[in-house]
Protein backbone atom coordinates (compact mmCIF):
# COMPACT_ATOMS: atom_id res chain seq x y z
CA UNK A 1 -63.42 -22.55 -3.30
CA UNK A 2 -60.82 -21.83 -0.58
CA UNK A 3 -57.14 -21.57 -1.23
CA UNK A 4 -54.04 -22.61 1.10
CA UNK A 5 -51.92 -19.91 1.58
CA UNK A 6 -49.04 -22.17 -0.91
CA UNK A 7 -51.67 -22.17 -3.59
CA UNK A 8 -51.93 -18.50 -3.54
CA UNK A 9 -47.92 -17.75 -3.17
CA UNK A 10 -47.25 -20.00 -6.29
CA UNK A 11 -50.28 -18.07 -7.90
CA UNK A 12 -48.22 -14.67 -7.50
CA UNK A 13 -45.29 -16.09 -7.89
CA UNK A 14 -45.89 -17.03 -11.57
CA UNK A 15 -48.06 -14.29 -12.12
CA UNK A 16 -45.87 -11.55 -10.51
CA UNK A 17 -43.22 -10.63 -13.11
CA UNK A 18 -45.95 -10.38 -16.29
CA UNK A 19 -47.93 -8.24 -13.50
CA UNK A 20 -44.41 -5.90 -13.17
CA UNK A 21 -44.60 -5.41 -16.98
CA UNK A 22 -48.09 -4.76 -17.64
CA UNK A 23 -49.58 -3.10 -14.95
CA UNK A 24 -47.86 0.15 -14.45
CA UNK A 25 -49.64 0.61 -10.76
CA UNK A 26 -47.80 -3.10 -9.55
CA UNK A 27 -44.02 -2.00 -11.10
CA UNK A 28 -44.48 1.28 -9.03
CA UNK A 29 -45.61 -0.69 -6.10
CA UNK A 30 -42.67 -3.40 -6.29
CA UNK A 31 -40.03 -0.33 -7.12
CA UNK A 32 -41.50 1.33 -3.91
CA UNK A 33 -41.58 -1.47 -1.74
CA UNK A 34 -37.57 -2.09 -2.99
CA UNK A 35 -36.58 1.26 -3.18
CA UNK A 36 -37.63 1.18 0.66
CA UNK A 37 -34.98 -2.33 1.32
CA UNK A 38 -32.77 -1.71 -0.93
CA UNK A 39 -30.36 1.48 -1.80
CA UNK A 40 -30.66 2.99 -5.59
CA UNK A 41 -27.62 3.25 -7.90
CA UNK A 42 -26.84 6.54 -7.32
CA UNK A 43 -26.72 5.88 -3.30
CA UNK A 44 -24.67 2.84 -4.40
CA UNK A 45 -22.42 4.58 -6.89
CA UNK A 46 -22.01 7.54 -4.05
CA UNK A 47 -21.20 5.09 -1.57
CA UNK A 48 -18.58 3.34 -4.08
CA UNK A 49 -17.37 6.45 -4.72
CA UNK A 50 -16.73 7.48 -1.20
CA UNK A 51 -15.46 4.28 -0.16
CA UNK A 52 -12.93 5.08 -3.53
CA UNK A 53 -12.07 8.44 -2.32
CA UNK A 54 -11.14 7.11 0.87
CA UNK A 55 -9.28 3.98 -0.63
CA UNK A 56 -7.16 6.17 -2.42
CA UNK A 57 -6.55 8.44 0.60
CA UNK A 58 -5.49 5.63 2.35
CA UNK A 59 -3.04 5.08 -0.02
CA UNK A 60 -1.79 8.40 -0.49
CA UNK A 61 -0.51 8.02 3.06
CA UNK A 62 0.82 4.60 3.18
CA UNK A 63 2.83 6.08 0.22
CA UNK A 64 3.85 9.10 1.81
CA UNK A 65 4.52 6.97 5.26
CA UNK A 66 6.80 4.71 2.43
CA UNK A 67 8.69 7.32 1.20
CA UNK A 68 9.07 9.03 4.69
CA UNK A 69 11.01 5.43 6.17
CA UNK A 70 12.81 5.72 2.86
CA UNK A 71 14.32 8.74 3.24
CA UNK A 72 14.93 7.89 6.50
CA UNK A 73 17.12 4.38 5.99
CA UNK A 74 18.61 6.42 3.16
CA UNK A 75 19.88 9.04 5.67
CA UNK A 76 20.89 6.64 7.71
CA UNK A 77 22.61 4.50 4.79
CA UNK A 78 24.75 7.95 3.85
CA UNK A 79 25.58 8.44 7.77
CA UNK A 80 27.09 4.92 7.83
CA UNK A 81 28.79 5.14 4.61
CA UNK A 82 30.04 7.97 5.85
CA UNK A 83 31.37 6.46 8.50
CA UNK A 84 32.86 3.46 6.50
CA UNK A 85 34.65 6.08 3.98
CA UNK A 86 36.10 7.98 7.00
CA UNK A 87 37.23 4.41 8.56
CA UNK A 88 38.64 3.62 5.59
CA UNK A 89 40.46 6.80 4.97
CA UNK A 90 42.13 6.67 8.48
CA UNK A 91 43.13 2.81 8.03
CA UNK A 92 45.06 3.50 4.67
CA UNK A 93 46.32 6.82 6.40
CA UNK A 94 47.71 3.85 9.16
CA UNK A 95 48.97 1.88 6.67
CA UNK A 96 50.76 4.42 4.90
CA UNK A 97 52.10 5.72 7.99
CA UNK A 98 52.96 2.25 8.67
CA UNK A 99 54.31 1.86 5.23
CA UNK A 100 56.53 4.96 5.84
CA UNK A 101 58.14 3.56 8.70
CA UNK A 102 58.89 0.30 7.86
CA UNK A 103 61.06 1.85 4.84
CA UNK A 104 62.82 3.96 6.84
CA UNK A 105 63.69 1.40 9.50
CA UNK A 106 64.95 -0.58 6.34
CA UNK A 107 66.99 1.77 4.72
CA UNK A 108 68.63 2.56 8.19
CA UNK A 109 69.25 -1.31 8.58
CA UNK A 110 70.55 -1.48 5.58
CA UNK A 111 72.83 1.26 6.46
CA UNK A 112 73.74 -0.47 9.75
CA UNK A 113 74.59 -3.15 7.66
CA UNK A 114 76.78 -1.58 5.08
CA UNK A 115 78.66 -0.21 7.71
């Protein structure tokens, strides 16, 4: 009796995974034939745990990059400040001045005045 190639895939196909647990010789075959596509666990957990070391490296810098612009803008924040207070100082300094002046040209008006 001759088979079509479907009739024999189906065959193995239902026959294939009590073949994996019984016979020893076709669960080393399959594992051979996979091992040989597909990576183990321990090449997968080495190559999640690289791609993890690196992830984290990664981060490490954008972090220290972070903190390196914030220190930075911070400078710069103090500088201006800095600035503002020093503005601020010679504007009352003005005023006062200002202040001073204004008095005394009143108190010699009212002098002026009284006279």
């Amino acid at each position: 009796m001759n088979y079509t190639k479907q009739q024999i895939l189906e065959v193995v196909n239902n026959q294939l995974l009590h073949w994996i647990k019984k016979d020893e010789a076709v669960k080393n075959a399959v594992f051979e034939l996979v091992q040989t596509k597909y990576p183990t666990r321990k090449e997968m957990d080495d190559k999640f745990e690289k791609m993890l070391t690196l992830f984290r490296q990664e981060l490490a810098n954008d972090r220290e990059a972070q903190e390196k612009k914030w220190d930075a803008q911070e400078k710069k924040w103090d500088a201006q400040e800095k600035k503002w207070d020093e503005q601020k100082a010679e504007d009352k300094k003005a005023w006062n001045d200002w202040f001073i002046r204004y008095e005394a040209d009143r108190a010699e008006d009212k002098r002026k005045w009284d006279e």
